[in-house]
N, C-alpha and C. Protein backbone atom coordinates (compact mmCIF):
# COMPACT_ATOMS: atom_id res chain seq x y z
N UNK A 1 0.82 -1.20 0.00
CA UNK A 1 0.00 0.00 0.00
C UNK A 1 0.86 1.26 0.00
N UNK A 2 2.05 1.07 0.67
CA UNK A 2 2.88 2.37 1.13
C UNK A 2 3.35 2.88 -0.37
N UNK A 3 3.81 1.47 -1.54
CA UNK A 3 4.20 1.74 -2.22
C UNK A 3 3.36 2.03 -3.71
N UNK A 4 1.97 2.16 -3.44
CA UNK A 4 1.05 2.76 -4.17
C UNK A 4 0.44 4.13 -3.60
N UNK A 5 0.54 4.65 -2.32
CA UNK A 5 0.89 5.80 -2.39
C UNK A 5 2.20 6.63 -2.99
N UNK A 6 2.83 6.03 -2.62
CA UNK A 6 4.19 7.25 -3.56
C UNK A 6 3.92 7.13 -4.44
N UNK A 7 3.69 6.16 -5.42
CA UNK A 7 3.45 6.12 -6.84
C UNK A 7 2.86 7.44 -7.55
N UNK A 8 1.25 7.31 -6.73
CA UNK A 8 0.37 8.08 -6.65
C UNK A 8 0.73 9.89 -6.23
N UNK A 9 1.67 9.60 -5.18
CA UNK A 9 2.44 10.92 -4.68
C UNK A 9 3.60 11.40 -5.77
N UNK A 10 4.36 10.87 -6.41
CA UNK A 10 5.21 11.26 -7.76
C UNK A 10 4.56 11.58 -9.10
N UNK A 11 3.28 10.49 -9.26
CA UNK A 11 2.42 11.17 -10.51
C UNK A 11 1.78 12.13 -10.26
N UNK A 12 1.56 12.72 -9.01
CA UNK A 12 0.95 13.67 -8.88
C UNK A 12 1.86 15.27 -9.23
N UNK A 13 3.23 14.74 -8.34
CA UNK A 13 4.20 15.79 -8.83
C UNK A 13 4.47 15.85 -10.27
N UNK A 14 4.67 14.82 -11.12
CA UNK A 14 4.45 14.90 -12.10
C UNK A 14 4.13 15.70 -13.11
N UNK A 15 2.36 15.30 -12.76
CA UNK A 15 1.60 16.33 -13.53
C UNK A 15 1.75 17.40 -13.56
N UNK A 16 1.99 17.93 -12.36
CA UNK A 16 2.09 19.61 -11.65
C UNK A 16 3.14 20.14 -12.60
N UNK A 17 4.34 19.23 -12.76
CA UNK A 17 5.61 19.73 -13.34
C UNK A 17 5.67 20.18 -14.89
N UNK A 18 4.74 18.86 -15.31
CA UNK A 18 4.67 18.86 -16.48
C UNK A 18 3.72 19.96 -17.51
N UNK A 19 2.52 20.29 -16.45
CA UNK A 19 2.03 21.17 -16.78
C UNK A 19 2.74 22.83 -16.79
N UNK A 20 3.23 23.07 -16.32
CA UNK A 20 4.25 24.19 -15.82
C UNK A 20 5.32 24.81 -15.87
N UNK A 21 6.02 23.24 -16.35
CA UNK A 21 7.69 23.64 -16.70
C UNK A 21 7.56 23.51 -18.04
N UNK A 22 8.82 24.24 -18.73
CA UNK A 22 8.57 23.65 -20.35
C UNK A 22 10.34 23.96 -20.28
N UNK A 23 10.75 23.61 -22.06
CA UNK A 23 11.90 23.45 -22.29
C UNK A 23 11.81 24.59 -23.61
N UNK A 24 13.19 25.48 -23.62
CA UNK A 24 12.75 26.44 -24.93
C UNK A 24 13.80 25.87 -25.67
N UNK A 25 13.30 25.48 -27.27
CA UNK A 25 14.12 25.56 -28.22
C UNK A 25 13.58 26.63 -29.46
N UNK A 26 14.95 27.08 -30.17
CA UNK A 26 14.02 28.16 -31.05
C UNK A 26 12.84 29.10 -30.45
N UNK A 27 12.99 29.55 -29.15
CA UNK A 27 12.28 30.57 -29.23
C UNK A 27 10.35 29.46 -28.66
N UNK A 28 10.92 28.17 -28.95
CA UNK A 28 9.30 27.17 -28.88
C UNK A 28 9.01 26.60 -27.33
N UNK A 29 8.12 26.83 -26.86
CA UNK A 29 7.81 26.20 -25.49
C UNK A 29 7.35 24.89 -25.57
N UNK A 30 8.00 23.95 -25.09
CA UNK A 30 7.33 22.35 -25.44
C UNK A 30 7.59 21.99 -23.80
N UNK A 31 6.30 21.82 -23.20
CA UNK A 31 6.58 21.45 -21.63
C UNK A 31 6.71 20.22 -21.57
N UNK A 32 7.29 20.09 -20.43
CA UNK A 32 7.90 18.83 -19.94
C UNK A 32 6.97 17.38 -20.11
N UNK A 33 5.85 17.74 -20.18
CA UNK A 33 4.46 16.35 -20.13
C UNK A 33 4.55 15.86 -21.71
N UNK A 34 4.83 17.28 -22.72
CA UNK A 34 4.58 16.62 -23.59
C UNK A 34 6.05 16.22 -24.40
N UNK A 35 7.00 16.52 -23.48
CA UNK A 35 8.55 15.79 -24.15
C UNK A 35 8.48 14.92 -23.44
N UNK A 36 7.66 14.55 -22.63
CA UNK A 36 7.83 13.05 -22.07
C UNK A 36 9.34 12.72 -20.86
N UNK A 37 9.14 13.82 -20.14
CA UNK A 37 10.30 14.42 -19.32
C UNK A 37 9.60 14.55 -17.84
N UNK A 38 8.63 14.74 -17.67
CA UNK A 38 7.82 15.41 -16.54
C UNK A 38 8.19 14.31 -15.36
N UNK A 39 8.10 12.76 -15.47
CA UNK A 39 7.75 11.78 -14.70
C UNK A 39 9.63 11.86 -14.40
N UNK A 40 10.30 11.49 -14.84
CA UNK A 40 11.65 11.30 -14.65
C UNK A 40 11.74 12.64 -13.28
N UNK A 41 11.79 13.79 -13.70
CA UNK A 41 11.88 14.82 -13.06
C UNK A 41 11.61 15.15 -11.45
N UNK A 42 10.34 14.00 -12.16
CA UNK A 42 9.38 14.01 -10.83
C UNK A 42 9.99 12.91 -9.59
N UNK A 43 10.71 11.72 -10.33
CA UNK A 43 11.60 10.89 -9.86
C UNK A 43 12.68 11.27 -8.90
N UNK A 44 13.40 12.37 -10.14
CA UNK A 44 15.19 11.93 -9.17
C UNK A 44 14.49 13.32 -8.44
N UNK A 45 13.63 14.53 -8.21
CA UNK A 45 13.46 15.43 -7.24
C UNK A 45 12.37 14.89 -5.82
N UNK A 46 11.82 13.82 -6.30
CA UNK A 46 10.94 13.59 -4.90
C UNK A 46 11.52 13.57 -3.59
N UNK A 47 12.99 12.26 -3.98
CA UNK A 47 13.78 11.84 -2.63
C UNK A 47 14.24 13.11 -1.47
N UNK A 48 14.44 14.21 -2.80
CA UNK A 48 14.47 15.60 -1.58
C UNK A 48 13.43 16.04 -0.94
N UNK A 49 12.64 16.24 -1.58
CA UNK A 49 11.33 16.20 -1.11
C UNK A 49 10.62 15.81 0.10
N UNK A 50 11.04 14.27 0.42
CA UNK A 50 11.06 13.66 1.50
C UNK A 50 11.48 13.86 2.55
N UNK A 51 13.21 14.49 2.06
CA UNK A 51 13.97 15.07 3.06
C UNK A 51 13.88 15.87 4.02
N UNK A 52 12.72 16.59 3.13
CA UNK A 52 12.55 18.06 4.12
C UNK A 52 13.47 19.26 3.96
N UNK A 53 14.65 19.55 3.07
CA UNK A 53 14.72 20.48 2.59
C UNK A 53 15.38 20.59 1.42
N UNK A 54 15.91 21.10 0.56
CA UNK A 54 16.58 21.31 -0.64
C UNK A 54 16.47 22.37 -1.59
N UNK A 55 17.84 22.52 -1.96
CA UNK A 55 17.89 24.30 -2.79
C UNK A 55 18.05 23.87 -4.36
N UNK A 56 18.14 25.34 -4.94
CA UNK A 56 18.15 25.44 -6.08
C UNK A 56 19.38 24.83 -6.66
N UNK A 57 21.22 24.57 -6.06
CA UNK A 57 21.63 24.00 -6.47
C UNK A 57 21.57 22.50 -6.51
N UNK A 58 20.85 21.94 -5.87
CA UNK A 58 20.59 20.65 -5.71
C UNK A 58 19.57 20.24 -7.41
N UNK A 59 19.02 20.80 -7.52
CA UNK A 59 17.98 20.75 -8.29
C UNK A 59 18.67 21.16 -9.81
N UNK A 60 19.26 21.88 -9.86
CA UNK A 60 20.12 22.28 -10.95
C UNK A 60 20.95 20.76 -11.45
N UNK A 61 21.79 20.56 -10.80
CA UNK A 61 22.26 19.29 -10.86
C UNK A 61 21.62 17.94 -11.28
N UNK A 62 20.14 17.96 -10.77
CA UNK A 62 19.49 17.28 -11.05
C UNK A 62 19.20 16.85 -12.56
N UNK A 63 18.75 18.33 -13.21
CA UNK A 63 18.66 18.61 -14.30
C UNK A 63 19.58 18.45 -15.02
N UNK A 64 20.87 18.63 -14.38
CA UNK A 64 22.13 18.50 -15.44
C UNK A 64 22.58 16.98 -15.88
N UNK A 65 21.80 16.50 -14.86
CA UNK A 65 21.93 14.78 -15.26
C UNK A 65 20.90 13.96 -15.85
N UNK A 66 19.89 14.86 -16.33
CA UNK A 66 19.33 14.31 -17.22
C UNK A 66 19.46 14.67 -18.54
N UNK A 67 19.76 13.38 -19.31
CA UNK A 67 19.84 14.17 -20.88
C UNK A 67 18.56 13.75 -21.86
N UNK A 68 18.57 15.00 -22.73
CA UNK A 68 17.59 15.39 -23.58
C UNK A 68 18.19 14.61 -24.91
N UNK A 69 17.51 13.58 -25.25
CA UNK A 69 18.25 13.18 -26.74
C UNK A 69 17.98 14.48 -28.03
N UNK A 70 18.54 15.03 -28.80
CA UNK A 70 17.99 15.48 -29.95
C UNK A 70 18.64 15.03 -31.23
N UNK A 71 17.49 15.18 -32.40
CA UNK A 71 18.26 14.53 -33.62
C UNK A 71 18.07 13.34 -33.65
N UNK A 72 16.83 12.45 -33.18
CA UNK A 72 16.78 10.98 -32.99
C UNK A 72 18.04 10.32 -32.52
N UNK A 73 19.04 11.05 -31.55
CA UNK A 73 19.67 10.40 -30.73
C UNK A 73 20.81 10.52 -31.02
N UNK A 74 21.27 11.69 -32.14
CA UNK A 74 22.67 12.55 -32.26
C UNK A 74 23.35 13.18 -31.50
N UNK A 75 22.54 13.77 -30.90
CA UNK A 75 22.77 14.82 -29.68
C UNK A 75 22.26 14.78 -28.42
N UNK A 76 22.70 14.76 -27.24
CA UNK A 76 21.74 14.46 -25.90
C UNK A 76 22.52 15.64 -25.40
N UNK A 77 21.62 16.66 -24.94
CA UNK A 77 21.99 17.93 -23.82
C UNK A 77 20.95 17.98 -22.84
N UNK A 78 22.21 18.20 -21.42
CA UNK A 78 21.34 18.16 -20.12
C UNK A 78 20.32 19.16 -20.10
N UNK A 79 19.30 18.54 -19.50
CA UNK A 79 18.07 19.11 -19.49
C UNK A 79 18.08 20.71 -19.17
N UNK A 80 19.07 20.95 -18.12
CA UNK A 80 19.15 22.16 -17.12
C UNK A 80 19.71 23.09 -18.16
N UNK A 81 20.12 22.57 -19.51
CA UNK A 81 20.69 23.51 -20.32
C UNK A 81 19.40 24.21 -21.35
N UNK A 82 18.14 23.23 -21.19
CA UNK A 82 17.06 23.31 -22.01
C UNK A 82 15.97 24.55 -21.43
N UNK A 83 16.03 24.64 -20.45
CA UNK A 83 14.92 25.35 -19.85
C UNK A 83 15.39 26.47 -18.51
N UNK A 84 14.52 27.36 -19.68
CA UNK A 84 14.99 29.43 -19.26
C UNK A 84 15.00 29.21 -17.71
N UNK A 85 16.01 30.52 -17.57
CA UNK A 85 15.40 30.30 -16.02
C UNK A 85 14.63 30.71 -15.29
N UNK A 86 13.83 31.51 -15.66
CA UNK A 86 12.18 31.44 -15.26
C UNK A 86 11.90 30.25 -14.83
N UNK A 87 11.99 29.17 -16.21
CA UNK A 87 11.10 27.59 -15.77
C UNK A 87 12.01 27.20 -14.65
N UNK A 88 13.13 27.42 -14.58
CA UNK A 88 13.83 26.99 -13.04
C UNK A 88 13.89 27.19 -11.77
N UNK A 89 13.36 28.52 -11.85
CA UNK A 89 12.64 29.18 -10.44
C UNK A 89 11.58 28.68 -10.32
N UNK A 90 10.31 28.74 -11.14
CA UNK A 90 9.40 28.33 -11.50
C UNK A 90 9.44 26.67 -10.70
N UNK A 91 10.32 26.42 -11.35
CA UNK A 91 10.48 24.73 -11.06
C UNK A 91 10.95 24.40 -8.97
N UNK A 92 11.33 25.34 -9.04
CA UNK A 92 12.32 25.42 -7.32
C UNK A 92 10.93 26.35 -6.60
N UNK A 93 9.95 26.94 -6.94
CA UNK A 93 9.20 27.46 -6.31
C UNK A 93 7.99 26.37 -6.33
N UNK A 94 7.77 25.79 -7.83
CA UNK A 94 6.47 24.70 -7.33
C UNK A 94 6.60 23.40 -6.56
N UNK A 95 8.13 22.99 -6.51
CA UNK A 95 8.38 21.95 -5.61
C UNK A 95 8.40 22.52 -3.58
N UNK A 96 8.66 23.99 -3.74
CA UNK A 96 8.90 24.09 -2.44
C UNK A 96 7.12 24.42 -1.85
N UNK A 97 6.15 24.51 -2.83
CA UNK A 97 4.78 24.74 -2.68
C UNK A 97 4.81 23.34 -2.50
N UNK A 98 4.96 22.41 -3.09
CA UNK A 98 4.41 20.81 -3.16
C UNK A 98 4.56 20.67 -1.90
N UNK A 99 6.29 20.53 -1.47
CA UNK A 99 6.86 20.31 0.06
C UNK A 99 5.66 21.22 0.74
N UNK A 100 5.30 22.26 1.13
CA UNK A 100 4.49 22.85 2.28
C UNK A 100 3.28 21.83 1.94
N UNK A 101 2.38 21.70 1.19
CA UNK A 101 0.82 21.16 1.30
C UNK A 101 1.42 19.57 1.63
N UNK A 102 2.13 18.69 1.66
CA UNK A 102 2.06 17.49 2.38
C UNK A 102 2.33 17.24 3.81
């Protein structure tokens, strides 16, 4: 059961993320739900989450270790290189909202 709540508790972050964050190329906003990025995100940032506290460089890093394939798999650049930093505040302000409501 414990482990169908978190489930339930990460897709939830998820969504939130995916709806919210996006990645700019060319000037184009393609958010995270629909590059199929949102759930990963939602992954390696929960465990802090849990923790009870964590900053913006933590989270940066995070991002920097995920890579973005482009070019059907020519090119992979870390995510944290993909998205303005608006979406990164953005991103460090809706996780520290998530952390308060649980």
């Amino acid at each position: 059961m414990a482990n169908s709540n978190l489930t339930q508790e990460i897709e939830k972050l998820a969504a939130e993320i995916g709806e919210n964050i996006y990645i700019e190329v060319a000037k184009w906003h393609l958010y995270l739900a629909n590059a199929h990025l949102h759930t990963v995100v939602a992954e390696r940032v929960y465990p802090l989450l849990e923790k009870g506290n964590f900053n913006q460089a933590q989270i940066e890093q995070i991002l920097a270790d995920i890579p973005v394939e482009l070019g059907g798999g020519k090119l992979a650049v870390p995510l944290g290189q993909l998205l303005p930093n608006q979406c990164l505040m953005n991103l460090v302000g809706l996780l520290e909202e998530y952390q308060n409501q649980r």
